[in-house]
Protein backbone atom coordinates (compact mmCIF):
# COMPACT_ATOMS: atom_id res chain seq x y z
CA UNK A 1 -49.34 68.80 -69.28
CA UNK A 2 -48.29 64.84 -69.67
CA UNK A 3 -46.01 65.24 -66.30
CA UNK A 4 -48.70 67.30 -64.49
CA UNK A 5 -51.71 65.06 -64.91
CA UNK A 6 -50.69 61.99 -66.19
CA UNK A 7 -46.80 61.24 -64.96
CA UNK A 8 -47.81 58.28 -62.34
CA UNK A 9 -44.63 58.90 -60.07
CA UNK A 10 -44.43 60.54 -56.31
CA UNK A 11 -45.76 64.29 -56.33
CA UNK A 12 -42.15 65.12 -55.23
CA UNK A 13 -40.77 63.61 -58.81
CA UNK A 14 -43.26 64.39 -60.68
CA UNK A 15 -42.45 68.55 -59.09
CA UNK A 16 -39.18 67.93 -59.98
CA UNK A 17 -39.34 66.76 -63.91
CA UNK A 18 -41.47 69.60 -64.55
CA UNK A 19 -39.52 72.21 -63.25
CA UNK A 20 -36.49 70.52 -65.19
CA UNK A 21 -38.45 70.23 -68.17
CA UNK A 22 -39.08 73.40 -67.93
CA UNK A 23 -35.90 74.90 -66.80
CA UNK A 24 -34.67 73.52 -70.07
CA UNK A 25 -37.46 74.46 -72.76
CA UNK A 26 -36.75 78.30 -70.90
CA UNK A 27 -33.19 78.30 -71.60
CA UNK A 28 -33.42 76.91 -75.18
CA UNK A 29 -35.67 79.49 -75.79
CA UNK A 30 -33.35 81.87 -74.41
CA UNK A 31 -30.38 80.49 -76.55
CA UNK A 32 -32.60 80.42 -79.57
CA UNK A 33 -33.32 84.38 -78.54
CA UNK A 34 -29.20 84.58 -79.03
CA UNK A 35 -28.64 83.13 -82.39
CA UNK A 36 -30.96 84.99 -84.05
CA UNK A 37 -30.16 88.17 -82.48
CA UNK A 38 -34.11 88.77 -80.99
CA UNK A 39 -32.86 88.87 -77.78
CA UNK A 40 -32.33 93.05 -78.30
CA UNK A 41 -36.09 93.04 -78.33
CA UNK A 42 -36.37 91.27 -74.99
CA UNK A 43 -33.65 93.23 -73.06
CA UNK A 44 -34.86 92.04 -69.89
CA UNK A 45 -34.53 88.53 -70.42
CA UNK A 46 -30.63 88.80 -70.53
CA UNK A 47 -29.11 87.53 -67.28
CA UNK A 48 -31.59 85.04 -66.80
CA UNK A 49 -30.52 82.12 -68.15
CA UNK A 50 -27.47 81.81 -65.82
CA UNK A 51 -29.48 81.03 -62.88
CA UNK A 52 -32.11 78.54 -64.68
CA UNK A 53 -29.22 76.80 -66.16
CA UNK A 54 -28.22 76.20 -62.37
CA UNK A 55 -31.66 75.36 -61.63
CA UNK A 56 -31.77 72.61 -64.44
CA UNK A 57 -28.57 71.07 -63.42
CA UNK A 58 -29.94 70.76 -59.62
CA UNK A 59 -32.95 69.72 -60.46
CA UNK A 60 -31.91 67.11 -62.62
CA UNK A 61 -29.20 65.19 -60.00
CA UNK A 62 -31.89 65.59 -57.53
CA UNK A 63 -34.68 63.95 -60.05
CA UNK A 64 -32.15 60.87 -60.61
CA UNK A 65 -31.03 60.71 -56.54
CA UNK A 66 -35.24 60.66 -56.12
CA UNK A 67 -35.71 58.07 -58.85
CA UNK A 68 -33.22 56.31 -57.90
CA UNK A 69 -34.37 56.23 -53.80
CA UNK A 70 -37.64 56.34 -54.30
CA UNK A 71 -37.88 59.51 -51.98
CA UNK A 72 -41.15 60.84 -52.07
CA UNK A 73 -40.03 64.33 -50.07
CA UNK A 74 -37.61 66.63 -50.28
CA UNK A 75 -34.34 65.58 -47.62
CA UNK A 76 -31.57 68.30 -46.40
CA UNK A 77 -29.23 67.81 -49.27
CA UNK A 78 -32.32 68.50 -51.53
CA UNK A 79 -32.71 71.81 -49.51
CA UNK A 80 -28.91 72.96 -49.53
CA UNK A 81 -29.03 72.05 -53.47
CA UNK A 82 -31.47 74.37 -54.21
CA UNK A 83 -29.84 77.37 -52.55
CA UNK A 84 -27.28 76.92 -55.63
CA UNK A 85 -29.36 78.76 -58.09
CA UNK A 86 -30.94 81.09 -55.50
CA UNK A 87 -26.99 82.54 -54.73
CA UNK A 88 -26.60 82.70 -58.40
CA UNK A 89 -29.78 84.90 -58.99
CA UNK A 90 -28.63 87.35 -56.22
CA UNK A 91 -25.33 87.61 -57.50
CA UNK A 92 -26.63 88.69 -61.22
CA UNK A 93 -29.85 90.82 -59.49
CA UNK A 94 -27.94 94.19 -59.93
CA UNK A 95 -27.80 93.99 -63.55
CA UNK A 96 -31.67 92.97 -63.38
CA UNK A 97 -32.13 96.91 -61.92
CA UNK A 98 -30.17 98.31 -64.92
CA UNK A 99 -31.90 100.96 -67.55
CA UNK A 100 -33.31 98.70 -70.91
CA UNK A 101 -31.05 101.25 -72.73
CA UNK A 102 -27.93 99.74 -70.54
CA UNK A 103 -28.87 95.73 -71.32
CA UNK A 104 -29.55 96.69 -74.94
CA UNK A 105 -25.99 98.10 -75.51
CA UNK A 106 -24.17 95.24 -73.62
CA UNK A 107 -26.84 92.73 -75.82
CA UNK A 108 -25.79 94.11 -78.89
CA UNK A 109 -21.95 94.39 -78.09
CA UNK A 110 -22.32 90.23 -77.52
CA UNK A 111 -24.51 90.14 -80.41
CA UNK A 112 -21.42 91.16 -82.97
CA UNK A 113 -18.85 89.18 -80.87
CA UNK A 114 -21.10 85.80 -79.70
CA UNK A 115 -18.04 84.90 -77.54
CA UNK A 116 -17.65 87.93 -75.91
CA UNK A 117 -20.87 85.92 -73.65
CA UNK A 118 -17.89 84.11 -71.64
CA UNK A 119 -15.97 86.75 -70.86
CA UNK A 120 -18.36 90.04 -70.07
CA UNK A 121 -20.05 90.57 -66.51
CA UNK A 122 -23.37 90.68 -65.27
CA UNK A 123 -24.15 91.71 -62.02
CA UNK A 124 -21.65 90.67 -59.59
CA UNK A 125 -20.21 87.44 -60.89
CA UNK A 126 -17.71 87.58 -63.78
CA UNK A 127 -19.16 85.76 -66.95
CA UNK A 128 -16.08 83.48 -67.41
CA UNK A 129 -15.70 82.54 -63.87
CA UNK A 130 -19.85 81.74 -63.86
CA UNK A 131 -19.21 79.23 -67.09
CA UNK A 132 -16.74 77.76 -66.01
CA UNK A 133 -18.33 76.33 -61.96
CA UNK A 134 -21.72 76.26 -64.31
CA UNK A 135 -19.75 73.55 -66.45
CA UNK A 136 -17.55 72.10 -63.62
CA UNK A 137 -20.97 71.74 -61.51
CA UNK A 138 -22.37 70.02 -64.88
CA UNK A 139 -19.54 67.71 -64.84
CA UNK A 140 -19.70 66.55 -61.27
CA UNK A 141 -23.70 66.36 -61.22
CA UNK A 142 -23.82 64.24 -64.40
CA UNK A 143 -20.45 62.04 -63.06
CA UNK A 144 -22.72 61.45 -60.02
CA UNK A 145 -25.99 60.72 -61.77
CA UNK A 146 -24.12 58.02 -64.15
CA UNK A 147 -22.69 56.32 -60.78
CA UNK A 148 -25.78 56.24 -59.21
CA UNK A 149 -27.99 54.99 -62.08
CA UNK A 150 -25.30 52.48 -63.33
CA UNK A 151 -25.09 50.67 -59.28
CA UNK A 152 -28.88 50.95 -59.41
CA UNK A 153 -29.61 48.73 -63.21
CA UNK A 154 -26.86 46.31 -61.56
CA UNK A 155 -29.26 45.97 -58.73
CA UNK A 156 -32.08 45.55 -60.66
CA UNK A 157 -33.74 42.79 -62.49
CA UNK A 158 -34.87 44.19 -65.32
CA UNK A 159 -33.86 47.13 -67.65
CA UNK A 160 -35.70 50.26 -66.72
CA UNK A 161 -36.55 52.40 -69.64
CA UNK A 162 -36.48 55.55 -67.43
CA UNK A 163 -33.12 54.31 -66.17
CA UNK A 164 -31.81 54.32 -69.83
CA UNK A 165 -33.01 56.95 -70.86
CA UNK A 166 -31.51 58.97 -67.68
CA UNK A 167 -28.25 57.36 -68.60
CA UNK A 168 -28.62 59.01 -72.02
CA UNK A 169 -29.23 62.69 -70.53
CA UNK A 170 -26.17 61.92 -68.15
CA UNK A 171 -23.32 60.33 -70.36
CA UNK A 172 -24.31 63.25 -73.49
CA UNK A 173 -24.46 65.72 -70.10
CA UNK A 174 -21.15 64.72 -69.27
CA UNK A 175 -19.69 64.93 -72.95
CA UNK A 176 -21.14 67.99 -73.19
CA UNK A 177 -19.62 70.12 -69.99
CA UNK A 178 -16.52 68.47 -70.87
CA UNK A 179 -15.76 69.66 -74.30
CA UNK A 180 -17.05 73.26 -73.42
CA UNK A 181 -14.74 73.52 -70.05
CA UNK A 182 -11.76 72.27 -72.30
CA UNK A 183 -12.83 74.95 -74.95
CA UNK A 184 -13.35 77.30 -72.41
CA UNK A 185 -9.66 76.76 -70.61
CA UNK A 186 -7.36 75.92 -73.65
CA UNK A 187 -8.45 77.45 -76.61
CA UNK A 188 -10.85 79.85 -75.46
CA UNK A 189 -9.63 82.63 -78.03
CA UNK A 190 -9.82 80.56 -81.24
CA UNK A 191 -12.57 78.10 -81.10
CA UNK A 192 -16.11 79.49 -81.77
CA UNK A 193 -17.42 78.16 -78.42
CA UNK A 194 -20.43 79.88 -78.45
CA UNK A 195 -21.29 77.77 -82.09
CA UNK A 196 -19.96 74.75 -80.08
CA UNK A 197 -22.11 74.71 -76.97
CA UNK A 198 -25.02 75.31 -79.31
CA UNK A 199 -24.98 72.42 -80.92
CA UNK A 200 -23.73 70.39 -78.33
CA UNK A 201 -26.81 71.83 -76.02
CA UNK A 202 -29.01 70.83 -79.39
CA UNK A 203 -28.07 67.19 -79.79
CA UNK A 204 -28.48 67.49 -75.91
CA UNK A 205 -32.48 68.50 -76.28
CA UNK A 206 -32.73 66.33 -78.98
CA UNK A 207 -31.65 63.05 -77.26
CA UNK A 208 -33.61 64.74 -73.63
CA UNK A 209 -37.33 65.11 -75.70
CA UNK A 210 -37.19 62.51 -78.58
CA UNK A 211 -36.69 59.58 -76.53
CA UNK A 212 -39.98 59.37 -74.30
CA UNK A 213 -41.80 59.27 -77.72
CA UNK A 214 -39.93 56.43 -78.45
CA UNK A 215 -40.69 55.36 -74.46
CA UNK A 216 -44.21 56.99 -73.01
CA UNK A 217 -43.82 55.46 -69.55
CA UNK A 218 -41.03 58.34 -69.33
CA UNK A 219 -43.68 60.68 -69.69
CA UNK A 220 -46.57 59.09 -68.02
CA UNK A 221 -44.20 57.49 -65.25
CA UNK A 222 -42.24 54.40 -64.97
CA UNK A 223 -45.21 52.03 -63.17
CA UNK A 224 -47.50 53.30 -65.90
CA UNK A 225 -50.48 50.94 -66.10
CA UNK A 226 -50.45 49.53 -69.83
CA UNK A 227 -53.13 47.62 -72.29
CA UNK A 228 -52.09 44.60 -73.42
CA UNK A 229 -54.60 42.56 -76.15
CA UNK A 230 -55.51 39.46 -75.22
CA UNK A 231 -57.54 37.41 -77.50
CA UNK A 232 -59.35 40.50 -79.15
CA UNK A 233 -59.72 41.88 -75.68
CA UNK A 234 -57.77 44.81 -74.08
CA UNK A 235 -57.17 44.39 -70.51
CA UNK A 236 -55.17 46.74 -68.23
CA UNK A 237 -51.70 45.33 -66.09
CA UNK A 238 -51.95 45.13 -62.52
CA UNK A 239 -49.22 46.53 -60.26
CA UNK A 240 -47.68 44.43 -57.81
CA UNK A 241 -45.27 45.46 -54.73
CA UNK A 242 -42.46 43.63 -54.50
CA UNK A 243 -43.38 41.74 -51.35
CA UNK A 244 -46.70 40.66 -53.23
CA UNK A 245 -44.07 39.25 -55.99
CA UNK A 246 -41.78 37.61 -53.52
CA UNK A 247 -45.11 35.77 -51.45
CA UNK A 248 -46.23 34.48 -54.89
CA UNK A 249 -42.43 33.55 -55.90
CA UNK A 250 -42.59 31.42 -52.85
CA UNK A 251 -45.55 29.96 -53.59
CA UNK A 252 -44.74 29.00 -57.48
CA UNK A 253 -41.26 27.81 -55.98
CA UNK A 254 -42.83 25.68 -53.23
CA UNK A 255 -45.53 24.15 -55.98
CA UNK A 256 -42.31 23.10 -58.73
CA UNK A 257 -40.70 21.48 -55.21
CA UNK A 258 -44.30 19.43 -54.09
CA UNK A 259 -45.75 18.80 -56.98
CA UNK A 260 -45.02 16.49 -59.89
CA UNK A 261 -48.28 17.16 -62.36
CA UNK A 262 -46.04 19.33 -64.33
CA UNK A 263 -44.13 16.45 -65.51
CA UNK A 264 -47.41 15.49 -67.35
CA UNK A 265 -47.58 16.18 -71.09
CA UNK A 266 -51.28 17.80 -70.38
CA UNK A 267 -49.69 19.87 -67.67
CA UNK A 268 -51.09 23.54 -68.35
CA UNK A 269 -51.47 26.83 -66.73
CA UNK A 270 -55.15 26.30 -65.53
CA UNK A 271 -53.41 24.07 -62.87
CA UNK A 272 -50.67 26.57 -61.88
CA UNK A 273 -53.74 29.30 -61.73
CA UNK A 274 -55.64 26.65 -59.21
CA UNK A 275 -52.99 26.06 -56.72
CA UNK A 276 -52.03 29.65 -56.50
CA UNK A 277 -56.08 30.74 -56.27
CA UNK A 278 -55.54 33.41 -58.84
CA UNK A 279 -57.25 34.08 -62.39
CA UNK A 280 -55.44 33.04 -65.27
CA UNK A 281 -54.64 36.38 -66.97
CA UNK A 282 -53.05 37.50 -63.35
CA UNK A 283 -50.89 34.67 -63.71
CA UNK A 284 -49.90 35.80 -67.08
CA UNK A 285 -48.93 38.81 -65.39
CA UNK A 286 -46.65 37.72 -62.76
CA UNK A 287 -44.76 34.74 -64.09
CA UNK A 288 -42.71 37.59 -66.66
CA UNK A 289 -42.84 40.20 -63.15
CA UNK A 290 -41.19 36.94 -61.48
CA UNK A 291 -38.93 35.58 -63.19
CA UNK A 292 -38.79 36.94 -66.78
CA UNK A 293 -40.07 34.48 -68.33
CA UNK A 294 -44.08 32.81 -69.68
CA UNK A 295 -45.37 30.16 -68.31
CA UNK A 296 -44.09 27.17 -71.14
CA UNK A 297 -40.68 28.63 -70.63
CA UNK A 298 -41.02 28.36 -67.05
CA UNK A 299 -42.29 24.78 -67.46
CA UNK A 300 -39.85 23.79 -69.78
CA UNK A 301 -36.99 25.21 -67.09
CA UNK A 302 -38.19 23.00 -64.52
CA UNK A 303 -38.49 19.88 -66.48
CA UNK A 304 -35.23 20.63 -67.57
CA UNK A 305 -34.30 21.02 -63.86
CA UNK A 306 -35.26 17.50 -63.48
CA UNK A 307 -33.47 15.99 -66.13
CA UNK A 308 -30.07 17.01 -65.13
CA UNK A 309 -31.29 15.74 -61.55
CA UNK A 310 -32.24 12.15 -62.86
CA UNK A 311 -29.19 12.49 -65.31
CA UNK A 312 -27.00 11.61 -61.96
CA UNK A 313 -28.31 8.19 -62.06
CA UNK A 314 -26.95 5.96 -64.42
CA UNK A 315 -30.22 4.53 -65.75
CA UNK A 316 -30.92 7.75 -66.94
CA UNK A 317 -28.65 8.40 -68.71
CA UNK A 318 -29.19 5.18 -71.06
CA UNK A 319 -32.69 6.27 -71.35
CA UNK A 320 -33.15 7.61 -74.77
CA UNK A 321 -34.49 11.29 -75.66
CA UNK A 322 -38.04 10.17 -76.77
CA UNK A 323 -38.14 8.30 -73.31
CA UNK A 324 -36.89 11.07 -71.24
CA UNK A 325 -38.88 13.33 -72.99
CA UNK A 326 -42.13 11.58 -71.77
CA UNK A 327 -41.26 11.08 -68.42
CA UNK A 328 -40.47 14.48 -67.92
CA UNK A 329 -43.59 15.69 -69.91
CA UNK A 330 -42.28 16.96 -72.91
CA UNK A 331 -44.06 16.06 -76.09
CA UNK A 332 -41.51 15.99 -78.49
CA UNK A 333 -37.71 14.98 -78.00
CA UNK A 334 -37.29 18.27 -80.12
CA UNK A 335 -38.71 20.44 -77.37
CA UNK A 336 -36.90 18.75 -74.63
CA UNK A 337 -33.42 19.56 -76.91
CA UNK A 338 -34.41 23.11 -77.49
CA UNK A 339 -35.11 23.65 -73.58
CA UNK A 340 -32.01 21.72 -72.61
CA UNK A 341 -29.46 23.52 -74.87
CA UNK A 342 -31.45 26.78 -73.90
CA UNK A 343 -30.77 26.21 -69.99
CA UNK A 344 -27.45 24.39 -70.30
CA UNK A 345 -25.86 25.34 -73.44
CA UNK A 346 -25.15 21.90 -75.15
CA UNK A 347 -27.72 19.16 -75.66
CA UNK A 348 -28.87 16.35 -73.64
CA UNK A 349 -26.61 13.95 -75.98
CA UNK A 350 -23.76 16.03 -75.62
CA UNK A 351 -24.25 16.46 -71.89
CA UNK A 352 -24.61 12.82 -71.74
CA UNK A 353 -21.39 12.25 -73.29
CA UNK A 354 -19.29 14.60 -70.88
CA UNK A 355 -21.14 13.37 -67.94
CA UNK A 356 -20.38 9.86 -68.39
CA UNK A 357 -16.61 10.45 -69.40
CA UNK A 358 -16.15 12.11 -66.70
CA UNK A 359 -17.50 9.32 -64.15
């Protein structure tokens, strides 16, 4: 209900994290069926979970490769992807058409042997052979997704929470397909894989649905608009395009580069809000959008900026800290230190000392 009417992505993402939402809640209900044997009331369901397993893994690489893109459509691979659990369906559809009397006997043969799942058939497709591309396709999709999201938070400026918690899903994914297609191929008669893959597939929900508690804008959608209080008032974040951020970048560069009133001790954001002609609180806004940081931090960068620019002349570098602290507009030499060894690493004595030995 959160993804249908509240998610604040693209209809085409927000289609595809409810169908794998619920691709997955269908098939842990099915595997919960399994374990405790209530599956022999439900004959029909049996066979099903092969092609909605199919359907979660597609959906899935295709929700990241959207994400990711930003596509806001379907494109061709999309299409061809989606055949995948189509093929599957028609390959299991004769054993949909068999008698309830026929499914309940096979149900209850897997029932006293839970391994016997990997190696029975349904329909047309052998049940080993179906595991096995099921977890190869698992491997490959996840491998894919973890490439993809790992080139796209180098990219990036920031951390995206959806990003992570993607990343999650795809790394335990990954770890997950791998230990069951190594228990399936090489010691498929004397491990309990069916016990295996359950747990693994229940740390797997657990880390898939916990998380965007932990993280709402998964849920509601990675641009979600948020409430911030701000003295006793609530006011709601604005959403800026990135070539909105990069004309008001310009413009906060270009006043840093003109002006010199920030060099003032009684410098403050007001002025910053007047040259740029935008409210205060918007400026709040952007300056963290920008460049990570609030607006004394962004000050204190650029008077720091200019210190190791004046430090190149030798008068400077005589001055001492309570007089380079004024003309730069710092009010304390204890603020100037903090911003200096925050920017540079060392402090401005220290600097001063390896600057001038090495003249």
């Amino acid at each position: 209900m959160v993804i249908a009417f509240k998610h604040k992505r693209n209809a085409y993402q927000k289609i595809l994290l409810q169908v794998y939402v619920l691709s997955l809640a269908y098939y842990a209900c099915l595997v919960f069926l399994i374990k405790t044997g209530l599956i022999i009331n439900y004959p029909h369901l049996r066979g099903t979970g092969a092609p909605v397993n199919y359907l979660h893994l597609v959906v899935y690489i295709l929700f990241v490769r959207s994400t990711v893109n930003d596509f806001r459509s379907p494109k061709q691979l999309d299409v061809i992807l989606l055949c995948l659990p189509i093929l599957i369906f028609v390959g299991i559809a004769p054993f949909y058409f068999e008698t309830a009397a026929y499914k309940i006997e096979h149900i209850q043969f897997i029932l006293n042997n839970e391994d016997a799942l990997y190696y029975t058939t349904v329909g047309l497709i052998p049940s080993y052979w179906n595991f096995l591309v099921q977890f190869g396709i698992g491997l490959l999709f996840s491998a894919t997704a973890t490439v993809m999201l790992v080139r796209k938070m180098k990219d990036s400026e920031r951390v995206n929470s959806e990003f992570v918690w993607l990343m999650c899903v795809s790394i335990l994914m990954f770890f997950g397909n791998f230990i069951a297609t190594t228990s399936l191929v090489f010691d498929s008669l004397s491990l309990d894989m069916h016990y295996l893959n359950t747990y693994l597939f229940a740390l797997y929900l657990i880390i898939i649905f916990s998380y965007p508690f932990f993280e709402p804008r998964i849920l509601y959608g990675t641009f979600l608009e948020a409430k911030k209080k701000i003295s006793g008032n609530y006011q709601r974040e604005q959403e800026y395009p990135h070539s909105v951020l990069e004309s008001y970048k310009k413009q906060i560069d270009s006043f840093f580069k003109k002006e010199s009133v920030y060099l003032t001790s009684d410098f403050r954001q007001e002025h910053l809000s007047d040259y740029l002609k935008i409210p205060k609180n918007n400026l709040s806004q952007l300056l963290p959008l920008i460049y990570h940081k609030n607006f004394n931090q962004l000050v204190n960068e650029k008077r720091i900026d200019v210190v190791l620019e004046k430090f190149k002349n030798f008068d400077w570098l005589n001055f001492s800290l309570d007089g380079v602290s004024q003309e730069v507009g710092f009010k304390s030499r204890t603020t100037l230190i903090k911003a200096f060894k925050s920017k540079t690493g060392i402090t401005p004595s220290e600097y001063k000392k390896k600057y001038i030995s090495g003249i």
